[in-house]
Protein backbone atom coordinates (compact mmCIF):
# COMPACT_ATOMS: atom_id res chain seq x y z
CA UNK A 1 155.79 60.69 211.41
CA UNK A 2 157.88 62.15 208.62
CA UNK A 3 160.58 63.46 210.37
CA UNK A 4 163.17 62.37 213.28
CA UNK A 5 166.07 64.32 213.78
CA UNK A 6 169.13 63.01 215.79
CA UNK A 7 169.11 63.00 219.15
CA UNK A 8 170.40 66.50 220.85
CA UNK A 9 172.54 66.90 224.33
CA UNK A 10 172.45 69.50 226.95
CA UNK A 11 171.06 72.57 227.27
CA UNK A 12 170.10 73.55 223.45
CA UNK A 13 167.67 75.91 222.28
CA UNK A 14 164.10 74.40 220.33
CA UNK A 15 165.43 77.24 217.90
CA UNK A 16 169.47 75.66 217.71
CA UNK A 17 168.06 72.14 217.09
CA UNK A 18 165.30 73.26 214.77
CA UNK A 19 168.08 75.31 212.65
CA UNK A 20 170.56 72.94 212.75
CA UNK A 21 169.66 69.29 211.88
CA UNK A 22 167.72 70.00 208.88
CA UNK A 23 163.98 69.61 209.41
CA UNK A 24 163.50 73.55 207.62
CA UNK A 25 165.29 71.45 204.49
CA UNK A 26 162.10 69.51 203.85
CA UNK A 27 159.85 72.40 203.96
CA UNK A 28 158.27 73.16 200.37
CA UNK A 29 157.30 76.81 199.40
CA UNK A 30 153.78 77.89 201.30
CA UNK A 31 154.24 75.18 203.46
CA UNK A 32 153.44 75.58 207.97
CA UNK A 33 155.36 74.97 210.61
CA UNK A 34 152.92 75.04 213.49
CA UNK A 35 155.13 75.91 217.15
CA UNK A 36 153.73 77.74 220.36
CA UNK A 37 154.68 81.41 220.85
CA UNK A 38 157.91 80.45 222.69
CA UNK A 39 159.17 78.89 219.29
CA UNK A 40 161.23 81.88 217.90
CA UNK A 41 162.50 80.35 214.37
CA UNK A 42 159.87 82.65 212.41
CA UNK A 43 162.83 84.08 210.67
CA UNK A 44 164.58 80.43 209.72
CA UNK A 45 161.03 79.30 208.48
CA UNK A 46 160.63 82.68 206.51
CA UNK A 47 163.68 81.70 204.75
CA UNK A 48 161.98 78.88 203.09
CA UNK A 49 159.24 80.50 201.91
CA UNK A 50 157.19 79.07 204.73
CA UNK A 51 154.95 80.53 207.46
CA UNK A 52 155.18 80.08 210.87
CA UNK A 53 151.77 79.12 212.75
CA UNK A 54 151.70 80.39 216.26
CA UNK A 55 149.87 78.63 218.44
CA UNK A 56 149.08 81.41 221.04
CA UNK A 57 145.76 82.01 222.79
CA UNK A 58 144.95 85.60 222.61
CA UNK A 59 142.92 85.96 225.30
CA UNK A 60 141.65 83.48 228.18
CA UNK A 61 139.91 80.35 227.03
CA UNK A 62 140.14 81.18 223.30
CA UNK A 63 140.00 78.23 221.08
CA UNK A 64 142.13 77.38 218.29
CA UNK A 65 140.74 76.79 214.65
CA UNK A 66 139.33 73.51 214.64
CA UNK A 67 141.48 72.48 211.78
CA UNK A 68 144.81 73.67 213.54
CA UNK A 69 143.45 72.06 216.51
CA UNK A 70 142.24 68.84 215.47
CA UNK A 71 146.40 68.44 213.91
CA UNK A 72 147.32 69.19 217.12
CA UNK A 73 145.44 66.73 218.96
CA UNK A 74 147.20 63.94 216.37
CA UNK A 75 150.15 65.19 216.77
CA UNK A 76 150.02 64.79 220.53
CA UNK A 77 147.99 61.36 220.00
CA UNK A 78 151.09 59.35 217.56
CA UNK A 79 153.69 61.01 219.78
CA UNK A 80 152.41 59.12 222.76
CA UNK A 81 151.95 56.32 221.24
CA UNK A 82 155.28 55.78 220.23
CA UNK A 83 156.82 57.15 223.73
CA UNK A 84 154.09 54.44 225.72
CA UNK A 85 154.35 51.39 222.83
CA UNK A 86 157.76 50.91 222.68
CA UNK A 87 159.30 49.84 226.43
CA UNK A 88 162.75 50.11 224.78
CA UNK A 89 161.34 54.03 224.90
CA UNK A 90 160.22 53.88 228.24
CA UNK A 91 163.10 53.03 229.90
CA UNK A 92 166.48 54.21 231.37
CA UNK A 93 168.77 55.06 228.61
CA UNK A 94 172.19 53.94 229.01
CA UNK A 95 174.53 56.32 228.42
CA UNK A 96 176.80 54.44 225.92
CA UNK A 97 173.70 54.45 223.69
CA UNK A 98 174.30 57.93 223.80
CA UNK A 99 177.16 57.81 221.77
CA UNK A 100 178.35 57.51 218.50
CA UNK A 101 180.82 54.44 217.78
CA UNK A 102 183.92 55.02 215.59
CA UNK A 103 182.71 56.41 212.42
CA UNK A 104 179.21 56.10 212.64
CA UNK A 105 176.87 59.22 212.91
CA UNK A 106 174.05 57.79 214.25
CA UNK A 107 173.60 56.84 218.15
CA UNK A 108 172.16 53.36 219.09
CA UNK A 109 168.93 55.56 220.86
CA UNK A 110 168.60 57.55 217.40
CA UNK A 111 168.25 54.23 215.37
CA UNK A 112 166.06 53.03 217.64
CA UNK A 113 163.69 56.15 217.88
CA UNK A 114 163.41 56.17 213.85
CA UNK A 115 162.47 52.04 214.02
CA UNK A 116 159.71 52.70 216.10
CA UNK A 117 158.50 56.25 214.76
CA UNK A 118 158.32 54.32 211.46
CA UNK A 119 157.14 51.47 212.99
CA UNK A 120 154.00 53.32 214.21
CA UNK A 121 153.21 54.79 211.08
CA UNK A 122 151.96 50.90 210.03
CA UNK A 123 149.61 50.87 212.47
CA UNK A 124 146.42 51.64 211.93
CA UNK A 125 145.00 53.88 214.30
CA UNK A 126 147.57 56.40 213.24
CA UNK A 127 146.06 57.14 210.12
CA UNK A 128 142.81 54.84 208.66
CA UNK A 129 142.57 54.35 205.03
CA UNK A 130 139.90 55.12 203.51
């Protein structure tokens, strides 16, 4: 995991959050963003001299480059690890953890989703050295 972004409330759009809290400012030139076809930010990813990867199916039971589907797979494999290693995760979320204190940016549930994103990333069946 290389990037977490802060925590987002109510109703915003994949596209608002995407745009706004900075993960396009990492991208280098030629560089992917891989999204399903509902992902509209093709023109905030073009910006950075990046391509957008759709991941649509054109027709019924079409498969997905192996490559593009093997990332895909990890993605979805490290993402649930996190979500069902860490109970503090798993739980209810009290809403003052919600919240920024005083002059703090971060929320208590932010700092605790980058600990254990980059917690994960030491184990190692996220990625085996070779």
């Amino acid at each position: 995991i290389t990037f977490i972004s802060k925590g987002w409330g109510g109703r915003a759009s994949d596209k608002l959050i995407t745009e706004s809290r900075g993960m396009l400012d990492n991208m280098l030139a030629g560089g992917s963003v891989l999204a399903d076809r509902t992902f509209r930010i093709a023109d905030a990813v073009g910006v950075h001299c990046a391509r957008l990867e759709i991941l649509a199916f054109p027709r019924p039971r079409a498969q997905l480059p192996s490559f593009i589907a093997n990332v895909c797979i990890h993605v979805e494999h490290v993402t649930g690890i996190v979500r069902n290693t860490y109970t503090t995760l798993k739980s209810t979320i009290p809403v003052d953890s919600l919240m920024a204190r005083g002059i703090e940016i971060d929320t208590t549930l932010d700092n605790k989703v980058v600990v254990c994103s980059a917690s994960n990333n030491f184990c190692d069946y996220v990625v085996r050295f070779t």
